[in-house]
Protein backbone atom coordinates (compact mmCIF):
# COMPACT_ATOMS: atom_id res chain seq x y z
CA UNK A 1 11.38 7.51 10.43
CA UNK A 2 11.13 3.98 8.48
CA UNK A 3 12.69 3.17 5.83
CA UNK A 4 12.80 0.49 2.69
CA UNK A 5 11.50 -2.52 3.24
CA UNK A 6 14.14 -5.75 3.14
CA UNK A 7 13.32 -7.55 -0.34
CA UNK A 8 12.83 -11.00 -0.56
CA UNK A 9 15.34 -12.90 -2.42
CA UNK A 10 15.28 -13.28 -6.27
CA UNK A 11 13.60 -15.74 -8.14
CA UNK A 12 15.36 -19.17 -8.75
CA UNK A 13 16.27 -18.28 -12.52
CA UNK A 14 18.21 -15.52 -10.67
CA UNK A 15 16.00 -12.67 -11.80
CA UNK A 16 15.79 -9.80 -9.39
CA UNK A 17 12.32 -9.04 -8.09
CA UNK A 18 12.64 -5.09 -8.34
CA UNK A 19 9.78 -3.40 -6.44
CA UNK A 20 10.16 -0.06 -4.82
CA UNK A 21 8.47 -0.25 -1.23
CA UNK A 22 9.67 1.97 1.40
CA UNK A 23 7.64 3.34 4.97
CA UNK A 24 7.47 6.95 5.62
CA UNK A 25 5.67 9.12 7.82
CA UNK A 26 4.89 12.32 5.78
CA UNK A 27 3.08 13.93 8.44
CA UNK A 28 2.13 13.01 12.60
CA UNK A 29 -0.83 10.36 12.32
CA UNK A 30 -0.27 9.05 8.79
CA UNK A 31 2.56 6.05 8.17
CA UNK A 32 2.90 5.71 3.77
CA UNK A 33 3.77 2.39 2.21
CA UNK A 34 5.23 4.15 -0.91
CA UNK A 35 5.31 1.45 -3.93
CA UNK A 36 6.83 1.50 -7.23
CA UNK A 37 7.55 -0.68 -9.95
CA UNK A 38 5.11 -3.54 -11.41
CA UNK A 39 3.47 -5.79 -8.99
CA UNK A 40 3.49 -9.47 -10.18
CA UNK A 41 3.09 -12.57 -8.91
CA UNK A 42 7.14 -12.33 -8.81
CA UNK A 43 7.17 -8.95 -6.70
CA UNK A 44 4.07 -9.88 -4.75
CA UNK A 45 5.57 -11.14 -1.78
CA UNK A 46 7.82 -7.78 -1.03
CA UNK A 47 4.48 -6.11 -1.38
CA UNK A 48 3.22 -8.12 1.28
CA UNK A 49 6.21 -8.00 2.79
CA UNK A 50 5.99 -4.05 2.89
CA UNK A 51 2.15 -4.59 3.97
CA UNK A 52 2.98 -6.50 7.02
CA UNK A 53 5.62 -3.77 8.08
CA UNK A 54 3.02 -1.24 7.15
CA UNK A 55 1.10 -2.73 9.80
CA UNK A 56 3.66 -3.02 12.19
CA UNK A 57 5.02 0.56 12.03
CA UNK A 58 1.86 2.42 11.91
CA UNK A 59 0.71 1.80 15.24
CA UNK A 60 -2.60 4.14 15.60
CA UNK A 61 -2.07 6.04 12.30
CA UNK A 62 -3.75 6.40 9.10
CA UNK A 63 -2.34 3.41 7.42
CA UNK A 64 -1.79 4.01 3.68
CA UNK A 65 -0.73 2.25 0.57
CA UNK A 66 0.96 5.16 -2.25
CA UNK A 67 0.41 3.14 -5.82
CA UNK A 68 1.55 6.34 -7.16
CA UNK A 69 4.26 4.73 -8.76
CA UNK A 70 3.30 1.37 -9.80
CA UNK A 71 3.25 0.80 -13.47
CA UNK A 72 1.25 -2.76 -13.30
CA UNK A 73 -1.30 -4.47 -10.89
CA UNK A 74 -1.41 -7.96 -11.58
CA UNK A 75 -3.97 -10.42 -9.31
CA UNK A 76 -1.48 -11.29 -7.00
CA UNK A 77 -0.64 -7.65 -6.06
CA UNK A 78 -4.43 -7.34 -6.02
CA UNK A 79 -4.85 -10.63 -3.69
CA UNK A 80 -2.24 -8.74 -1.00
CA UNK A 81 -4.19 -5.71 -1.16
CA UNK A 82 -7.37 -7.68 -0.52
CA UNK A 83 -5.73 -9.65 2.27
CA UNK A 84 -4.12 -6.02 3.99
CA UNK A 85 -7.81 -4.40 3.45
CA UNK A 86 -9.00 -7.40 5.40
CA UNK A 87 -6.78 -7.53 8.15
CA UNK A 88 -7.21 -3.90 8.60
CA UNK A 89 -11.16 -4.45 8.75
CA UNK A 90 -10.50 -7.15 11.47
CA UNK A 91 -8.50 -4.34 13.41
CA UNK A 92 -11.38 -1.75 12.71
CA UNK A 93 -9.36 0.54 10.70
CA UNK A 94 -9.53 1.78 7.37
CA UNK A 95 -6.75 1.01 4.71
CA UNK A 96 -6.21 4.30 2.39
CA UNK A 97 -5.11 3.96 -1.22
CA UNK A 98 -3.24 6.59 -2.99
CA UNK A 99 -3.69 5.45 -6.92
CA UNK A 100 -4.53 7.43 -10.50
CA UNK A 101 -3.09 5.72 -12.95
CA UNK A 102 -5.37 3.69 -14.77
CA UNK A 103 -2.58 0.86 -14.52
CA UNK A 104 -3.89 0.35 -10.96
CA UNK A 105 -7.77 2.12 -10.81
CA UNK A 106 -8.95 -0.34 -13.78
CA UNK A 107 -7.81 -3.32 -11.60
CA UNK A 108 -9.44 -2.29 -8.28
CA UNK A 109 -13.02 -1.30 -10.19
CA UNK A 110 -12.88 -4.57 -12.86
CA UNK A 111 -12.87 -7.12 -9.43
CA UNK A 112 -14.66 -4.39 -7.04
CA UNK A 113 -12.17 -4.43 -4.73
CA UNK A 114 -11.71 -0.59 -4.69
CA UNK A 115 -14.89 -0.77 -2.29
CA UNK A 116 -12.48 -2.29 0.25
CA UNK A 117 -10.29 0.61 0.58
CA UNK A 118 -10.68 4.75 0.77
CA UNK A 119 -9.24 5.21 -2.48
CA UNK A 120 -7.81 8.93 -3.08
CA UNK A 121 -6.06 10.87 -5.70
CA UNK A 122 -3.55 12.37 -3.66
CA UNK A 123 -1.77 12.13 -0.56
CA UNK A 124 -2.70 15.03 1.19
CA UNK A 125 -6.74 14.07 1.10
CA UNK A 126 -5.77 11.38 3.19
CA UNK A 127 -7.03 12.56 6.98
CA UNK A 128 -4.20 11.46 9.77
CA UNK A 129 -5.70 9.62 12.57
CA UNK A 130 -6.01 11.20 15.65
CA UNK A 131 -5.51 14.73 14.57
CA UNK A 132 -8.47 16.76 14.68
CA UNK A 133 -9.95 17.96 11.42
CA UNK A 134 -9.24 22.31 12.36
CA UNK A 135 -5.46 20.79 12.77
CA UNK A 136 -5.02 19.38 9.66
């Protein structure tokens, strides 16, 4: 099963960049970028970071982004979520967000990027890939 993602290092004024981003596989035919934390232009780059191992791990699954726990979308977070959605298109998949706090929904809606994702409230209403519907 994956695990956290490396972080990059800190900032040059020595601030940490603390972002929660780990890869799990809650279920066969879904791989979860989990994220916590606020995503600023300062933790952007472990989110993409976390993005590009999303990609990497999740071989034919559902690929998913879990903003559960993120307390603050700033345009750069937004910008690697555009890029990911993109990248996903150009693979002919589907990139599922996992978001309800208004923190990250306002975001997504304000610059219409929510129409590049599935957007869901909840982890489970995300549908694995390759498992048929009666065996979910």
């Amino acid at each position: 099963m994956p695990g956290p993602v490396p972080a990059p290092p800190s900032g040059d004024d020595g601030e940490t960049s603390d972002l929660g981003v780990a890869l799990t596989t809650p279920r066969p035919g879904i791989t979860v970028l989990a994220v916590s934390g606020e995503v600023d232009t300062l933790t952007a780059p472990q989110l993409s970071a976390g993005l590009d191992e999303l990609f990497r791990a999740g071989g034919d699954d559902a690929l998913v982004v879990d903003l559960g726990g993120v307390t603050f979308l700033a345009s750069s977070g937004l910008g690697a979520l555009i890029h990911a959605a993109r990248r996903a298109g150009r693979d002919d998949r589907r990139l599922h967000v996992v978001a309800t706090a208004r923190a990250v929904l306002r975001p997504l809606e304000v610059t219409g990027s929510d129409q590049l994702f599935t957007v869901l409230p909840r982890l489970d209403d995300v549908p694995a890939a390759g498992v048929p519907a009666a065996d979910r």
